[in-house]
Protein backbone atom coordinates (compact mmCIF):
# COMPACT_ATOMS: atom_id res chain seq x y z
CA UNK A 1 4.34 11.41 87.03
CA UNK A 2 4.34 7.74 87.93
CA UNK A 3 0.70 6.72 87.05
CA UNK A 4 1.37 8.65 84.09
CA UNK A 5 4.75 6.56 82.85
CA UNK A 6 3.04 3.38 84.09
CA UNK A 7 -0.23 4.02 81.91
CA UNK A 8 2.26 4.78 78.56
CA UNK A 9 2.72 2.46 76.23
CA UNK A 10 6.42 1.82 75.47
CA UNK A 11 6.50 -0.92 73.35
CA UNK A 12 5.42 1.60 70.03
CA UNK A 13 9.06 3.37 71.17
CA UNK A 14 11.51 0.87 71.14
CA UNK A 15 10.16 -1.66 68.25
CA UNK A 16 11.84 0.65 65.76
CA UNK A 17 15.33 0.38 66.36
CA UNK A 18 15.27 -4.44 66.11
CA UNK A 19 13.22 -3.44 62.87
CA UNK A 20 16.00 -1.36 61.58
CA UNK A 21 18.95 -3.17 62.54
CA UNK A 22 17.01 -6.79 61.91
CA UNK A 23 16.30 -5.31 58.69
CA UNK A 24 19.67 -3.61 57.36
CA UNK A 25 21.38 -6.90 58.45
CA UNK A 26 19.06 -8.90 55.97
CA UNK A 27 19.89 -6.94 53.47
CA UNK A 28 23.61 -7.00 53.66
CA UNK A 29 23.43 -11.09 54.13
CA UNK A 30 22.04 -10.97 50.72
CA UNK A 31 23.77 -8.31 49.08
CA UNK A 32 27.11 -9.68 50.14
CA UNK A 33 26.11 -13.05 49.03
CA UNK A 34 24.62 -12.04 45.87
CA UNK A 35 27.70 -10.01 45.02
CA UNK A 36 26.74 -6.55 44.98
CA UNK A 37 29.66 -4.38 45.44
CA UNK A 38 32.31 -5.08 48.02
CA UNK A 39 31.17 -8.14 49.78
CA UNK A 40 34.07 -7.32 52.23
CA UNK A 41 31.85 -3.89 53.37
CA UNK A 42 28.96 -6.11 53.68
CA UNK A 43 30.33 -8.77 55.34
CA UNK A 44 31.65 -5.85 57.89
CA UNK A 45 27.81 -4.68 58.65
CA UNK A 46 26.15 -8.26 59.09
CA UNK A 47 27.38 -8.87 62.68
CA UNK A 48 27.29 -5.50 64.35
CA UNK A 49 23.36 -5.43 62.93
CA UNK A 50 22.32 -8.94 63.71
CA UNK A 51 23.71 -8.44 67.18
CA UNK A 52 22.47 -5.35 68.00
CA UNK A 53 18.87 -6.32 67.07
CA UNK A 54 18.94 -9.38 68.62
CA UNK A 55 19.99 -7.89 71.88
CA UNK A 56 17.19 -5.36 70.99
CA UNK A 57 14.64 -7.69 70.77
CA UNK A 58 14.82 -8.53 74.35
CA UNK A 59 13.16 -4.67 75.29
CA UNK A 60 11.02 -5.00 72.55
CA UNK A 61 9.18 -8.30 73.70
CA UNK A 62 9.15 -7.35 77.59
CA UNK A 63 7.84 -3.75 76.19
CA UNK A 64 5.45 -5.67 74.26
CA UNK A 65 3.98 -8.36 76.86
CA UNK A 66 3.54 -5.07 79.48
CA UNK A 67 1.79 -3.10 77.49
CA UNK A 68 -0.58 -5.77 76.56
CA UNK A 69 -1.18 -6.94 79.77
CA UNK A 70 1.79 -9.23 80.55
CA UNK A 71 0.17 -12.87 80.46
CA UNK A 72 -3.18 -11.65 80.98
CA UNK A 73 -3.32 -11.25 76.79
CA UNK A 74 -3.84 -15.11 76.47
CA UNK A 75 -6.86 -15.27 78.67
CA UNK A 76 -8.26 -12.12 77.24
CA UNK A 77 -7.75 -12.60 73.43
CA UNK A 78 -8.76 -15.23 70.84
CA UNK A 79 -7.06 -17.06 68.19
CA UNK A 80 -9.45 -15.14 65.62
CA UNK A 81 -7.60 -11.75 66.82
CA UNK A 82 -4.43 -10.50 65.32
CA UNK A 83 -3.01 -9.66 68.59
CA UNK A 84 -2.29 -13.28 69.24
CA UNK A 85 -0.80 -13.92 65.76
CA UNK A 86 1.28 -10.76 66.36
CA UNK A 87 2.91 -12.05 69.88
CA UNK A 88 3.12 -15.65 67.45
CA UNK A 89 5.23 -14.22 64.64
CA UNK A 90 7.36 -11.63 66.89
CA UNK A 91 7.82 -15.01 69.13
CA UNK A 92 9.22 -16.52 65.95
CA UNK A 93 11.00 -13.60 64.74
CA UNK A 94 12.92 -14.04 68.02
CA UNK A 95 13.54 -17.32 67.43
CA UNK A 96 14.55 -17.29 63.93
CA UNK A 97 17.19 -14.46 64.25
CA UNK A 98 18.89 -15.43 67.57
CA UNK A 99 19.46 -19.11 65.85
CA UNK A 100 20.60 -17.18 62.82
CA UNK A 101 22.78 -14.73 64.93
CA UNK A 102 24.06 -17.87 66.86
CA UNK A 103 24.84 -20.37 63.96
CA UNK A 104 26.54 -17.26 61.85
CA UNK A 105 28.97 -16.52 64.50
CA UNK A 106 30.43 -20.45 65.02
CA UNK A 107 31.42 -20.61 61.11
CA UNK A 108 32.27 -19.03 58.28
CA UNK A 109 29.48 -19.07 55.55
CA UNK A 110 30.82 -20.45 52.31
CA UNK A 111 29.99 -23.30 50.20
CA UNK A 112 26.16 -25.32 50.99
CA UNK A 113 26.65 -22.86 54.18
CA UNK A 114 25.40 -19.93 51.95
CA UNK A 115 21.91 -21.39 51.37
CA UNK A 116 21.33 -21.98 55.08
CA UNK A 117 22.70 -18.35 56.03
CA UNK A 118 20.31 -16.58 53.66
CA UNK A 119 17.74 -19.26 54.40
CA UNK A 120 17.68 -18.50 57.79
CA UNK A 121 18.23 -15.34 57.07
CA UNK A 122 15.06 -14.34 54.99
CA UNK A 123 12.92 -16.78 57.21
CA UNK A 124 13.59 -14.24 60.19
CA UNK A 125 13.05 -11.16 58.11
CA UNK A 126 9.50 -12.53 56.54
CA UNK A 127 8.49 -13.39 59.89
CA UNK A 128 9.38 -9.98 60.95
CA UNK A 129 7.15 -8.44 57.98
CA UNK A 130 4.11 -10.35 59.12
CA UNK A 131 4.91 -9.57 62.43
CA UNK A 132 4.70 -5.82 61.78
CA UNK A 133 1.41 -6.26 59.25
CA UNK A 134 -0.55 -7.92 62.14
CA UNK A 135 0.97 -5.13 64.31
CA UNK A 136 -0.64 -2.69 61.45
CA UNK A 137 -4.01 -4.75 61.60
CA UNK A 138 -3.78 -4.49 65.70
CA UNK A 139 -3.42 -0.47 65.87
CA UNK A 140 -5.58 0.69 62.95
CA UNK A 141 -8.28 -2.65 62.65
């Protein structure tokens, strides 16, 4: 039972849930901004999402780095494979959305703020696309 949980990949399992959340929270930062029906509802979602898939992202990296071979990936892989670009953009994907996460919760968006929250916002869920195409070019080639 233990060779066979150790041999499993995990990181296919728990990717889903930061892509949701990540996701849904993009789309309420703009909605809300844009106007789109009760900004208050939207403005309701945003943190509970945002927070919840950055504190998701944290399983979804480690998952990621062990089922590729923790550090071992970097001496076994090239910059010409799309594994590499993958760990890159889900680096940045981090990145992007924790500073986003961070910088939303010590103000309250209005005025110039607006263009950096949806700014940052978007830059975090594009990286997050590319991240999941080069995981589609990984798995299938």
């Amino acid at each position: 039972m233990i060779e066979w949980f150790a041999e499993m990949r995990i990181h296919p399992l728990v990717v889903h849930f930061p892509i949701a959340t990540l996701t849904l929270a993009w789309i309420a930062i703009v909605a809300m901004h844009a106007g789109w029906g009760d900004t208050s509802k939207w403005k309701a979602y945003i943190r509970p999402l945002e927070v919840f898939g950055v504190i998701a992202l944290a399983p979804t990296v480690l998952t990621g780095f062990r089922d590729a071979g923790w550090f071992d990936v970097f001496e076994t892989t090239s910059w010409s494979q799309p594994l590499r670009w993958h760990i890159m953009f889900g680096l940045l994907t981090v990145l992007l959305f924790t500073t986003h996460a961070v910088w939303r919760r010590q103000r309250d968006v209005v005025g110039s703020a607006v263009r950096v929250d949806v700014g940052l916002a978007s830059a975090g869920f594009w990286a997050l696309v590319v991240t999941g195409l080069l995981a589609g070019e990984v798995v299938y080639g």
